[in-house]
Protein backbone atom coordinates (compact mmCIF):
# COMPACT_ATOMS: atom_id res chain seq x y z
CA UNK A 1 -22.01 -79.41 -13.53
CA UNK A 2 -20.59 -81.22 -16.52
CA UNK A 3 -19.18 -79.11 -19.60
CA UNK A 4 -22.10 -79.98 -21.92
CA UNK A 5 -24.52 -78.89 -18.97
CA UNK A 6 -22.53 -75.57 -18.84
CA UNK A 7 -22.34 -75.08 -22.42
CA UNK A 8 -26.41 -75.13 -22.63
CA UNK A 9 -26.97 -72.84 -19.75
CA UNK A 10 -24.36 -70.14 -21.23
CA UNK A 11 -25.92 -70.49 -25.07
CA UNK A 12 -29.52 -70.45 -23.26
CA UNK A 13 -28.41 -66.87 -21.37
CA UNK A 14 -26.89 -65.26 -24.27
CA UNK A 15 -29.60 -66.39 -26.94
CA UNK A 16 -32.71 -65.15 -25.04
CA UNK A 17 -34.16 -62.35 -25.87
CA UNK A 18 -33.12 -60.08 -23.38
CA UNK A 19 -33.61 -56.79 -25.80
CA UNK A 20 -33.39 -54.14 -22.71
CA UNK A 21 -30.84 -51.42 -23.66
CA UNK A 22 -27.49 -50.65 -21.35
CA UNK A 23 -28.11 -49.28 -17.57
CA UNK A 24 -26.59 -45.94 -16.70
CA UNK A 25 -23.13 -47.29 -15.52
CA UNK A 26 -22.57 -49.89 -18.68
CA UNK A 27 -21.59 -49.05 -21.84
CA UNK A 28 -21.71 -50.36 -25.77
CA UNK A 29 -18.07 -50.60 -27.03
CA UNK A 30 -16.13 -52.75 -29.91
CA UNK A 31 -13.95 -55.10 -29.51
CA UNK A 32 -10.72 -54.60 -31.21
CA UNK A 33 -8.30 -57.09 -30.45
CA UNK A 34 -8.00 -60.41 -27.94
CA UNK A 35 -5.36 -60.16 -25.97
CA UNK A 36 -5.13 -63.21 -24.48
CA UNK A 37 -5.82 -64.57 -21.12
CA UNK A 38 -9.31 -63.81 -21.52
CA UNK A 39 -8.20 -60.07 -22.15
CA UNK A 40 -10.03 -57.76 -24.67
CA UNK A 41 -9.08 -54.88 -26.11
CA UNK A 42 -12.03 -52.49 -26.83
CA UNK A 43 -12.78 -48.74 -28.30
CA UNK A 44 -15.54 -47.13 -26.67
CA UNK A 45 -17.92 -44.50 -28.34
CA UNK A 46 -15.18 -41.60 -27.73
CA UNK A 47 -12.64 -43.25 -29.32
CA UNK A 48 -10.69 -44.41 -25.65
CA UNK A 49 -9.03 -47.72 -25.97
CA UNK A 50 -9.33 -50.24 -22.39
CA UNK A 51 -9.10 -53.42 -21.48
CA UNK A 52 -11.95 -55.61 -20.64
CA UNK A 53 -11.72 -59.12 -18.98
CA UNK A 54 -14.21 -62.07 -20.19
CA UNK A 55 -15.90 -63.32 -17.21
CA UNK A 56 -15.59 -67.05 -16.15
CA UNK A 57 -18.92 -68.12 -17.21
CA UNK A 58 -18.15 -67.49 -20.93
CA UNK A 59 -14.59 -68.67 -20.82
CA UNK A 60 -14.41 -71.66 -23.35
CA UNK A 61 -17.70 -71.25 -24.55
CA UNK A 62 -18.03 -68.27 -26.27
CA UNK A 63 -15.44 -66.41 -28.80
CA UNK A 64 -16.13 -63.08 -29.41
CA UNK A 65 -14.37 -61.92 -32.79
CA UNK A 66 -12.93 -58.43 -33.87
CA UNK A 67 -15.72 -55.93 -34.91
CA UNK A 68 -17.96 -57.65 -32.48
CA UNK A 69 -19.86 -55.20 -30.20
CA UNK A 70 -20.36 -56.42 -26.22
CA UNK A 71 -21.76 -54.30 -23.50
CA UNK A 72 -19.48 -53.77 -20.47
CA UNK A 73 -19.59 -52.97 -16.71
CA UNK A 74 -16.85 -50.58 -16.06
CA UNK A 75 -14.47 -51.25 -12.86
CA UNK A 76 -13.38 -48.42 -10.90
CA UNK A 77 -10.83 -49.39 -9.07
CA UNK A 78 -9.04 -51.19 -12.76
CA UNK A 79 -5.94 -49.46 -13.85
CA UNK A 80 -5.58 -51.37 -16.87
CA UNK A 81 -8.49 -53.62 -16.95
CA UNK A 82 -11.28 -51.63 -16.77
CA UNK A 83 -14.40 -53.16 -17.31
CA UNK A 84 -16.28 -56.70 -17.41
CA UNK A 85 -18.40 -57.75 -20.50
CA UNK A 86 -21.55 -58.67 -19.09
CA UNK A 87 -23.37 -59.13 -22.98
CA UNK A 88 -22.61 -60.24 -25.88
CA UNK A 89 -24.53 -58.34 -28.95
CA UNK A 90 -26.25 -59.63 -31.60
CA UNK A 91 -27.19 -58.82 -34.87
CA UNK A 92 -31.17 -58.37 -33.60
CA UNK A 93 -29.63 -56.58 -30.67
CA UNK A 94 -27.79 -53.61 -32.99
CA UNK A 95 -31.40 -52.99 -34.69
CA UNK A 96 -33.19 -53.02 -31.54
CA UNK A 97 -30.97 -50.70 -30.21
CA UNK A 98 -30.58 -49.02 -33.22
CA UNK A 99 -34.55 -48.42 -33.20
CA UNK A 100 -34.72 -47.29 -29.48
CA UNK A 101 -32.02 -44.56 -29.77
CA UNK A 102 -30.02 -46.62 -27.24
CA UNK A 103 -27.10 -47.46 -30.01
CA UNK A 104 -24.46 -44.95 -30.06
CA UNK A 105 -23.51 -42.79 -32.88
CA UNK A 106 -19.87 -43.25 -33.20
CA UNK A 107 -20.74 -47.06 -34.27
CA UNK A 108 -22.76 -45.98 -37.07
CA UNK A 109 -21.69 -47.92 -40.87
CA UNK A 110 -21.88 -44.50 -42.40
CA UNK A 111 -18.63 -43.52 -39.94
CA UNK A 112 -17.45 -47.18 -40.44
CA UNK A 113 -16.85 -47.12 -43.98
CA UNK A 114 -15.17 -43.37 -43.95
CA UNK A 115 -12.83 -44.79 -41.37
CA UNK A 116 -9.49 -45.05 -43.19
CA UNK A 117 -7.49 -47.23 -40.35
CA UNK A 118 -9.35 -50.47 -41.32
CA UNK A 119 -6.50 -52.91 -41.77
CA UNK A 120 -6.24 -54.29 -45.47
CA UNK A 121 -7.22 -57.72 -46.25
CA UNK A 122 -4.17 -59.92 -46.71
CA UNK A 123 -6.24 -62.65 -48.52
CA UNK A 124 -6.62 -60.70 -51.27
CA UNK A 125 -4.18 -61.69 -54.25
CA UNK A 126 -2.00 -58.58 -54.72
CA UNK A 127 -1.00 -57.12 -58.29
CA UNK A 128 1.90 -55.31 -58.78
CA UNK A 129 2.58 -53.10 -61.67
CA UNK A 130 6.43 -52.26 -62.01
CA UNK A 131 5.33 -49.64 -65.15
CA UNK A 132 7.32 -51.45 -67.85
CA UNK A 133 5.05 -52.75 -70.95
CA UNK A 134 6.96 -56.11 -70.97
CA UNK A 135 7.11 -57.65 -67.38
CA UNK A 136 8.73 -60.57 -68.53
CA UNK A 137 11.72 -59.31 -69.74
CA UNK A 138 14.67 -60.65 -67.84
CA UNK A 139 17.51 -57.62 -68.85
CA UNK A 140 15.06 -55.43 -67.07
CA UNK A 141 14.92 -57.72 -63.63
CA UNK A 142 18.06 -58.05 -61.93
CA UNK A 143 15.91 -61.03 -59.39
CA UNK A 144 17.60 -64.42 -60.18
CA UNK A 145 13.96 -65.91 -60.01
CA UNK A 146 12.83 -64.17 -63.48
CA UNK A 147 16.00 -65.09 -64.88
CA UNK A 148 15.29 -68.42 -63.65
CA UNK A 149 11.98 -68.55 -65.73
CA UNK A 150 9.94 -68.33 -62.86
CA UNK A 151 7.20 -65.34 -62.37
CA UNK A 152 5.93 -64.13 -58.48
């Protein structure tokens, strides 16, 4: 099967709507953090962190992103990997679930946006305020670059 021909059968599985909620072994959990080899790192709904492996059909065709939420088959015999995303959730899945009851409550926004550990946006431009009314003032600064002219 050429790569194009995979590609379409992968995008066709994870795109149709397949809206039945998680069987009694799987689980919903968040993905954290990639890392690597096909390796995700993932918090479950009682705050345990696990790895789970991507499996082969998905490899170079998807990318699941941090904050992402995937459904899992947990191995028993993994020490440290222990489970195997078998679905990849979309935004129409959360509200379905979210609907049927099936979505679980420690992945709700209200808990979310309370949660103090989210990482801060390095994007961002960052101000600095070193208290003193005039910040140009190179007698204050002993940093050769405001002497210099120059501002951070």
């Amino acid at each position: 099967m050429s790569r194009a021909t995979k590609r379409k059968h992968v995008l066709r599985e994870i795109s149709k709507d397949d809206f039945s909620p998680p069987k009694k072994n799987q689980q919903i959990v968040r993905i954290l953090a990639n890392r690597g080899n096909n390796l995700h790192q993932v918090e479950a709904p009682d705050n345990s962190t696990f790895l789970v492996s991507l499996p082969n059909k998905f490899r170079r065709n998807i990318w699941i992103k941090r904050g992402n939420f995937v459904i899992i088959d947990p191995i028993v015999e993994g020490v440290k990997v222990k489970g195997e995303i078998v679905k990849i959730l979309s935004d129409e899945h959360i509200k379905y679930y979210k609907k049927d009851n099936a979505w679980p409550q420690a992945f709700t926004k209200e808990e979310r946006k309370g949660n103090n550990e989210i990482e801060e946006n390095l994007n961002w431009p960052h101000t600095w305020d070193n208290g003193s009314d005039d910040s140009n003032d190179s007698s204050n600064c002993s940093d050769d670059s405001y002497s210099r002219g120059r501002e951070l």
